[in-house]
C-alpha atoms as a PDB file:
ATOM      1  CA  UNK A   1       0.000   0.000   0.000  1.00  0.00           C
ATOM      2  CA  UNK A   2       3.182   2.324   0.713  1.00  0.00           C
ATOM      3  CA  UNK A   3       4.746   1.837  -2.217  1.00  0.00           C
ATOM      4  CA  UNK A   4       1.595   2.345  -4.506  1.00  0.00           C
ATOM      5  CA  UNK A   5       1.297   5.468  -2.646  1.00  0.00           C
ATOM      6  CA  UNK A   6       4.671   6.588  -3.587  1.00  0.00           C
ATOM      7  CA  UNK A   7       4.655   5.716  -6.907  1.00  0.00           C
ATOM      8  CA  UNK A   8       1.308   7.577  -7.596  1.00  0.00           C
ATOM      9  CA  UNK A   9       3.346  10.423  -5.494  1.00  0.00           C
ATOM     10  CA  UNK A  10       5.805  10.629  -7.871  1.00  0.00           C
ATOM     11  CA  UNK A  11       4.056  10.410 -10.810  1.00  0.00           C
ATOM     12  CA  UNK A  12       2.069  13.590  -9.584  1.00  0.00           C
ATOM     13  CA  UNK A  13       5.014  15.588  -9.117  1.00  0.00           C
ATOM     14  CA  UNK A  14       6.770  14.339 -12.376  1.00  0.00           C
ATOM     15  CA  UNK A  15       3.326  15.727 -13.629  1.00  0.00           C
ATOM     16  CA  UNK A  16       3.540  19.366 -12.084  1.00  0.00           C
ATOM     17  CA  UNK A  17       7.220  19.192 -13.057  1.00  0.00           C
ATOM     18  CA  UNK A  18       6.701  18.684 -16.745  1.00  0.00           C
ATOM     19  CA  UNK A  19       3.698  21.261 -16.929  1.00  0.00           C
ATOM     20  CA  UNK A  20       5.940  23.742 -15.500  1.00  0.00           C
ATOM     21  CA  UNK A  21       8.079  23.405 -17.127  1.00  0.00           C
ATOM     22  CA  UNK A  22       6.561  22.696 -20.335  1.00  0.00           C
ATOM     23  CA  UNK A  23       7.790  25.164 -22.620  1.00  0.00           C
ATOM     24  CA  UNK A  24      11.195  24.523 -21.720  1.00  0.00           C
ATOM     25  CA  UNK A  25      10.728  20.929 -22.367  1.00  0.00           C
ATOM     26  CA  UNK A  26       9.166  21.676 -25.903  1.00  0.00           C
ATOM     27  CA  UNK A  27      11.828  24.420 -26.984  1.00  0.00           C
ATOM     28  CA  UNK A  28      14.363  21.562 -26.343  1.00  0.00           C
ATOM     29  CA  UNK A  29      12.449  18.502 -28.204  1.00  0.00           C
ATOM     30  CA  UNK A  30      12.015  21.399 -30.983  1.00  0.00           C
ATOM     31  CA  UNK A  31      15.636  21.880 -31.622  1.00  0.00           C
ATOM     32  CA  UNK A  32      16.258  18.164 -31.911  1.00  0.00           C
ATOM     33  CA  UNK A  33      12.989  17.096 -33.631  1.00  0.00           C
ATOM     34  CA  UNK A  34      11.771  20.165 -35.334  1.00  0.00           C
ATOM     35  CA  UNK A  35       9.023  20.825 -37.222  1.00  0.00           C
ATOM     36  CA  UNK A  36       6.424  19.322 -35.121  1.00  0.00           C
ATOM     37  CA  UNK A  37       3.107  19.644 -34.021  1.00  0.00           C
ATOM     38  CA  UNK A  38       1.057  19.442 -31.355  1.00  0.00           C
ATOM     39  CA  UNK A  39      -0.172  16.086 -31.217  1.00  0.00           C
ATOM     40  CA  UNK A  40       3.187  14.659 -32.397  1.00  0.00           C
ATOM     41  CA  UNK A  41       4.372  16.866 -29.206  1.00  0.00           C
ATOM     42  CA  UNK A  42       1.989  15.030 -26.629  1.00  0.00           C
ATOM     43  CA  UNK A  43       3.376  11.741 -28.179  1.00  0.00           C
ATOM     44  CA  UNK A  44       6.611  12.479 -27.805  1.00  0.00           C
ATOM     45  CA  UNK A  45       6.558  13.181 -23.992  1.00  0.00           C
ATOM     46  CA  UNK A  46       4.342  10.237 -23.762  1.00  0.00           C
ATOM     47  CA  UNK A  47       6.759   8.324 -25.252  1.00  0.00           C
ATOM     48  CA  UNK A  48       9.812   9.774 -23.015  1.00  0.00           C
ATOM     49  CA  UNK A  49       8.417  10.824 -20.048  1.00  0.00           C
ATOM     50  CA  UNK A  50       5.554   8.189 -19.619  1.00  0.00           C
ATOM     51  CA  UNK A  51       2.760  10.780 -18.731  1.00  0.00           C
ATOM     52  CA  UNK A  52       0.000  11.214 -21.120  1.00  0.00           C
ATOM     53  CA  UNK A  53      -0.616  15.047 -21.084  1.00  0.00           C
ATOM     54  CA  UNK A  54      -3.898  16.852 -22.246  1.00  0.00           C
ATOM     55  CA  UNK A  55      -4.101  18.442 -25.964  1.00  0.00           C
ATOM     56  CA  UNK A  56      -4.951  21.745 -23.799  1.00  0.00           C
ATOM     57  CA  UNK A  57      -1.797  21.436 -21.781  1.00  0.00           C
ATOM     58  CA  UNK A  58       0.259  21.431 -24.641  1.00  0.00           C
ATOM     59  CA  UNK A  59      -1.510  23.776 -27.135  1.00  0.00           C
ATOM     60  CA  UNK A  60      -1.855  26.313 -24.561  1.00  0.00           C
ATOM     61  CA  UNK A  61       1.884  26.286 -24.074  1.00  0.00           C
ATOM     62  CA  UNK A  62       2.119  26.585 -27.958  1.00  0.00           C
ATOM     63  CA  UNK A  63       0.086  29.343 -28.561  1.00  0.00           C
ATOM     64  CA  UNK A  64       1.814  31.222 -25.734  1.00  0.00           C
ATOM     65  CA  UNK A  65       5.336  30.560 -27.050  1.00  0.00           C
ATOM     66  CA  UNK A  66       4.501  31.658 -30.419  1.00  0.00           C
ATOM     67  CA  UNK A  67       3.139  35.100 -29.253  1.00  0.00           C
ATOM     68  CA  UNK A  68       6.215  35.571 -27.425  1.00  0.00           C
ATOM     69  CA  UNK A  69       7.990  34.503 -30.568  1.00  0.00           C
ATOM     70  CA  UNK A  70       9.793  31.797 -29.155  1.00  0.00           C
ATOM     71  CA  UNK A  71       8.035  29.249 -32.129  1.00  0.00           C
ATOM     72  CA  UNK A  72       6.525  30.141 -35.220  1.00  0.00           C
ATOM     73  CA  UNK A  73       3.622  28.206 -36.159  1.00  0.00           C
ATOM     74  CA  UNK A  74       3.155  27.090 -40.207  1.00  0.00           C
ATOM     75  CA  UNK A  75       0.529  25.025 -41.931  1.00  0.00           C
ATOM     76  CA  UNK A  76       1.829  21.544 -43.665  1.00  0.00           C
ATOM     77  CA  UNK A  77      -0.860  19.057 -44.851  1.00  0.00           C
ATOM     78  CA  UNK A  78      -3.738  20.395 -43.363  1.00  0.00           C
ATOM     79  CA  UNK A  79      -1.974  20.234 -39.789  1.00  0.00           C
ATOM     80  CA  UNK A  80       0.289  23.312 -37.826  1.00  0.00           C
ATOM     81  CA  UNK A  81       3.779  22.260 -37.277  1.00  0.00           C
ATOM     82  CA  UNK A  82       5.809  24.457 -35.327  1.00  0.00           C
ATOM     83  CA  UNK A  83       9.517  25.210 -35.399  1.00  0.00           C
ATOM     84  CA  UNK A  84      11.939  27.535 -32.891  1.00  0.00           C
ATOM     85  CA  UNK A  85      13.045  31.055 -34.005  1.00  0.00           C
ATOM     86  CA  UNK A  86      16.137  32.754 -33.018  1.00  0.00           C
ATOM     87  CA  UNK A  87      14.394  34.493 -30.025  1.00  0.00           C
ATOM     88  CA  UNK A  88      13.974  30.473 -29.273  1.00  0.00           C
ATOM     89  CA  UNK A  89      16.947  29.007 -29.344  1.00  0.00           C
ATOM     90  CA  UNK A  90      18.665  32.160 -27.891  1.00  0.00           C
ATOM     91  CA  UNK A  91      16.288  31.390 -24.729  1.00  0.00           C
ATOM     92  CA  UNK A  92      16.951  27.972 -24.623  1.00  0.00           C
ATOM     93  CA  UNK A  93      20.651  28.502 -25.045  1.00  0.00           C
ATOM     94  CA  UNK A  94      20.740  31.019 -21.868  1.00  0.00           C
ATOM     95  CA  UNK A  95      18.194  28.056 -19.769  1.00  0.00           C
ATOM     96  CA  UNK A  96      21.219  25.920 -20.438  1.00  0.00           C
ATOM     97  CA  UNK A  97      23.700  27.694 -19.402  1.00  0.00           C
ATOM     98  CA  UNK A  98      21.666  28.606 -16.068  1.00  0.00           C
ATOM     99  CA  UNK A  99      21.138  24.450 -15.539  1.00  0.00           C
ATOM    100  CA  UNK A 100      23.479  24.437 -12.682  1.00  0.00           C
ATOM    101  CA  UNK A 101      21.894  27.293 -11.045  1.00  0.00           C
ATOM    102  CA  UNK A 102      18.149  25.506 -11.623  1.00  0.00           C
ATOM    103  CA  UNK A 103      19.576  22.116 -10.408  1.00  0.00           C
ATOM    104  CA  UNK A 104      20.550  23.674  -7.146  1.00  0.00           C
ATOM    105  CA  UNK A 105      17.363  25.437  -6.504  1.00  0.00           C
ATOM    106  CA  UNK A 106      15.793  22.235  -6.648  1.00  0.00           C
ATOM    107  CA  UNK A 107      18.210  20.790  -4.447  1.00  0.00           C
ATOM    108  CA  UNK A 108      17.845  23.294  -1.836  1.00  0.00           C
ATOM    109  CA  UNK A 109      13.252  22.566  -2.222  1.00  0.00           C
ATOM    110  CA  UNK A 110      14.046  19.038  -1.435  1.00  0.00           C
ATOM    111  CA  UNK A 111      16.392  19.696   1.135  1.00  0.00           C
ATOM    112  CA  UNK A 112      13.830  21.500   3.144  1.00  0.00           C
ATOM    113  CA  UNK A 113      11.903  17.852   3.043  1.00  0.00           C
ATOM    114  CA  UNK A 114      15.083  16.111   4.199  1.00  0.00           C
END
């Protein structure tokens, strides 16, 4: 009974954790995978995260990164694909060079637990 506990536990968090940071985590499968679009999105963090997120999760993400300019949105086959723009992959280049700065403010919100 613990351990389901935990596990369901976890998968919550893992949960919150990818939602916020969800347009992190889709400016990073865009520069490896890009064009995509949403649904192919959802699949893909399915697929590597194990967590089957709503279509409103992920287009709302969308639709706010591309009126910050961070993607730009294009038609192909009847379907939106979306790629990064430079405003994107400058963003994404600063988040990574900040990782060690994010990976011990994390540290220090599980410490508190510890």
């Amino acid at each position: 009974m613990v351990a389901l506990l935990e596990n369901e536990t976890c998968r919550k968090i893992r949960e919150r954790m990818l939602k916020a940071f969800m347009d992190v985590i889709i400016l990073a499968i865009l520069t490896k995978e890009s064009p995509m679009s949403g649904y192919d999105l959802i699949r893909f963090i399915n697929n590597r995260f194990h967590i089957l997120l709503s279509s409103g999760t992920v287009y709302s993400a969308l639709y706010s990164m591309e009126r910050n300019r961070l993607i730009s949105g294009m038609l192909r086959r009847r379907k939106k694909v979306y790629k990064l723009t430079h405003k994107g992959e400058n963003t994404l280049k600063a988040i990574s060079k900040a990782n060690q700065k994010i990976l011990e403010f994390m540290r220090t919100i599980f410490e508190i637990s510890g």
